[in-house]
Protein backbone atom coordinates (compact mmCIF):
# COMPACT_ATOMS: atom_id res chain seq x y z
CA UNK A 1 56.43 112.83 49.68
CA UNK A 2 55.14 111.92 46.09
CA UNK A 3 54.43 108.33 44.72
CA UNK A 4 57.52 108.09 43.19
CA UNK A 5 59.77 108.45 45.99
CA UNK A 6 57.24 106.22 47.90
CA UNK A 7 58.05 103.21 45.01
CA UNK A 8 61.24 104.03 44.69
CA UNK A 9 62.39 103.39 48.53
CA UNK A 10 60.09 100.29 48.51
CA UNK A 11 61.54 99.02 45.89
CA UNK A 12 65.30 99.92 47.22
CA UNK A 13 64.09 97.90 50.47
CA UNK A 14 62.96 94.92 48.37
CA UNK A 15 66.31 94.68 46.83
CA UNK A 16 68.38 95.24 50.00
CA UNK A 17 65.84 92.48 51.58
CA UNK A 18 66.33 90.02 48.78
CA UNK A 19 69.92 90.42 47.89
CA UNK A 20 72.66 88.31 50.28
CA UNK A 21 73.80 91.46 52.52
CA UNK A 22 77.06 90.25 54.21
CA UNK A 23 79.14 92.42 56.33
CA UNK A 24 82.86 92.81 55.49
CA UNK A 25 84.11 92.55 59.41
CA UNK A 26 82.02 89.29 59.84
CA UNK A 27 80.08 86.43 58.13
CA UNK A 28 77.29 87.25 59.61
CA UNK A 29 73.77 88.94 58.29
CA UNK A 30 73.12 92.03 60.73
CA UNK A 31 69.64 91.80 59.64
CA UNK A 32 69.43 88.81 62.48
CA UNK A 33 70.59 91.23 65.09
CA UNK A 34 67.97 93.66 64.53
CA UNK A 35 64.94 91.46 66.68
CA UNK A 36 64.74 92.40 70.40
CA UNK A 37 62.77 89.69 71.23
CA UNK A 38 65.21 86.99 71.40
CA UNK A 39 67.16 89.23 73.94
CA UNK A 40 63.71 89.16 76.17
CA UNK A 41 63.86 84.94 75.97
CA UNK A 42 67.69 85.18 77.37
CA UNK A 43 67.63 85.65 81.56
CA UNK A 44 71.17 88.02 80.98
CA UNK A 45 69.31 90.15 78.71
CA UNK A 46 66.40 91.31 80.00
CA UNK A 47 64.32 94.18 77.71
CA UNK A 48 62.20 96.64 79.44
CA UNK A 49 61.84 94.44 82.21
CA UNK A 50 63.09 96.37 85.54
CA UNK A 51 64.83 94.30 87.85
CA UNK A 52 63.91 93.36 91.27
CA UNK A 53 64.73 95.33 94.35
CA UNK A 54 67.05 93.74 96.57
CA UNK A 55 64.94 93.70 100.31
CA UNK A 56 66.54 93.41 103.24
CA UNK A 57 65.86 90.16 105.43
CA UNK A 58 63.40 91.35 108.64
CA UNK A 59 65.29 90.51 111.41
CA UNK A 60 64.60 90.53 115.01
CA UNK A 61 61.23 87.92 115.11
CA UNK A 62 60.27 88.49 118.84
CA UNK A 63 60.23 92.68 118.08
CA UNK A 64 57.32 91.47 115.06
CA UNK A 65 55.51 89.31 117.89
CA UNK A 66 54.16 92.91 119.00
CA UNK A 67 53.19 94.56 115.70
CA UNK A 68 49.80 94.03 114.09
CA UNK A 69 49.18 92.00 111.32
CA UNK A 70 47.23 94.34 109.75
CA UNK A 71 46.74 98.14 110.18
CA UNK A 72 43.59 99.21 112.23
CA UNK A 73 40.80 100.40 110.94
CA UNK A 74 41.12 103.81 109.10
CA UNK A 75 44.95 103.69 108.97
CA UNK A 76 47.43 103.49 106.31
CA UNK A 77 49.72 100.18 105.63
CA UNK A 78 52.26 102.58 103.76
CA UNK A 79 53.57 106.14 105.35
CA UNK A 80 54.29 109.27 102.74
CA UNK A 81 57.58 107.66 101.63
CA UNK A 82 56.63 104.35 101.02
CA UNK A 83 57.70 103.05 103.89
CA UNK A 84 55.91 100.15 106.01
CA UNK A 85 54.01 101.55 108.98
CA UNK A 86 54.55 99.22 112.04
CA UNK A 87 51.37 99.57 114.92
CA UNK A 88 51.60 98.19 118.42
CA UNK A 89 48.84 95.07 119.29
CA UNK A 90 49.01 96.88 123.05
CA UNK A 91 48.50 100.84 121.90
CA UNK A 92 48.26 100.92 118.20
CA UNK A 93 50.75 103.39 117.53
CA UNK A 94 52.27 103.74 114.69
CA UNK A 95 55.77 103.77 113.83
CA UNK A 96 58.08 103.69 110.50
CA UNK A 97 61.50 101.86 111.60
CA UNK A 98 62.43 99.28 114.03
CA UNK A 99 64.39 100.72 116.06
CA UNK A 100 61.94 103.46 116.92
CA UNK A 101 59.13 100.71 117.47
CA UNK A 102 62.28 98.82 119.80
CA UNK A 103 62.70 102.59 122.10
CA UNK A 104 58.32 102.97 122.03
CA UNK A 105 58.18 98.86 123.59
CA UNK A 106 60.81 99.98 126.34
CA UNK A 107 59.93 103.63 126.96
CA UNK A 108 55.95 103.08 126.70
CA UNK A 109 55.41 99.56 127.93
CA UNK A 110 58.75 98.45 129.42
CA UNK A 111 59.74 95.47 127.34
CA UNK A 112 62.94 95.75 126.40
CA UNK A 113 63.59 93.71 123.28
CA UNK A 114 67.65 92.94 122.54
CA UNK A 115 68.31 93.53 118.90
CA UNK A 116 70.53 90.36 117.83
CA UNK A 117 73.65 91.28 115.56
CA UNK A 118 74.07 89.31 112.85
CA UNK A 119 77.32 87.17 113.55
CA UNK A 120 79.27 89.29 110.45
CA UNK A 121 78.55 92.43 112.15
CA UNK A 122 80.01 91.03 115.33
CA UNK A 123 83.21 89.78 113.82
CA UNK A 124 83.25 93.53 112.06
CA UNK A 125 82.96 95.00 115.23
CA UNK A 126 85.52 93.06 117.10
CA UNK A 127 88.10 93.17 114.39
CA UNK A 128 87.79 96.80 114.47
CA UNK A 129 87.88 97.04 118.11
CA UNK A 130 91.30 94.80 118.29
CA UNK A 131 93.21 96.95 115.18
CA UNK A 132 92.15 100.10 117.76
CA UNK A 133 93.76 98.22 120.84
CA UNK A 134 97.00 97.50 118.49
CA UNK A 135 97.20 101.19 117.66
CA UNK A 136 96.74 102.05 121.01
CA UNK A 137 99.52 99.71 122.06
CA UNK A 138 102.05 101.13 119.42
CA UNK A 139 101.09 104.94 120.86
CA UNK A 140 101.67 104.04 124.36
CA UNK A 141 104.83 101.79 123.63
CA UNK A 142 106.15 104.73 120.55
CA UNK A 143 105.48 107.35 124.13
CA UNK A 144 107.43 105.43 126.30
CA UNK A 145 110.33 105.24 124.33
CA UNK A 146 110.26 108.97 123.35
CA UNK A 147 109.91 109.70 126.97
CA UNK A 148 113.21 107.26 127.98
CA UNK A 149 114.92 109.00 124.94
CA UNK A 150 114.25 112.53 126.55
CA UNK A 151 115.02 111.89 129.99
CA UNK A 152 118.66 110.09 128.38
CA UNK A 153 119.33 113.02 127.02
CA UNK A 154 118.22 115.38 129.52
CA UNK A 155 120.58 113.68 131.79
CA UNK A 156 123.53 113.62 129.13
């Protein structure tokens, strides 16, 4: 690139910068749109900033009562996937996932720990179980009247 083009496009930005640029859809100067850092100021438009994994609530306190606070000595806090490590205070074992720490307290030192449901799961659970007794009613009563129909006409 030579001088000249060099002065020539600085000087064509000068001019576009000084002169009253107005777009014909709108009244307004895009030249105010153009700064990304008012979007970073604005909590609904965050810039570059990632957003914050949604974590699940521990449940289950009396299953924690048995974990460690801390790993032991020598062991990891994390496994190879990221995942927290639970150990046993009684054997120090380690395990990934509540439930499997739940079935190592019953099978390995016979406390059986009840997981409590949360109260929307319940409600899920018996909804689903009463549509399943409805359907089941409707087979058995749809069977019984196939079954009268059959014999009527058997007999006719």
């Amino acid at each position: 690139m030579d001088s000249a083009q060099r002065t020539t496009r600085a000087s064509q930005r000068a001019r576009e910068e000084a002169s009253e640029d107005v777009s014909t859809i709108s009244e307004l100067d895009p030249r105010d749109f153009d700064d990304v850092t008012l979007a970073r100021e604005d909590p609904h438009h965050q810039v570059g900033i990632p957003q914050k994994r949604r974590r699940r609530a521990r449940e289950a306190d009396e299953l924690w009562n048995f974990t460690l606070d801390k790993p032991p000595e020598g062991k990891s806090q994390r496994g190879n996937s990221n995942q927290e490590i639970f150990y046993c205070k009684r054997c120090k074992k380690g395990l990934a996932s509540a439930t499997a720490f739940r079935l190592h307290l019953r099978t390995t030192h016979d406390l059986h720990i009840i997981s409590n449901k949360k109260p929307k799961v319940e409600e899920e659970s018996n909804r689903l179980a009463a549509s399943f007794n409805v359907q089941q009613q409707r087979a058995e009563s749809t069977a019984e009247a196939l079954k009268a129909r059959v014999l009527r006409d058997s007999v006719n």
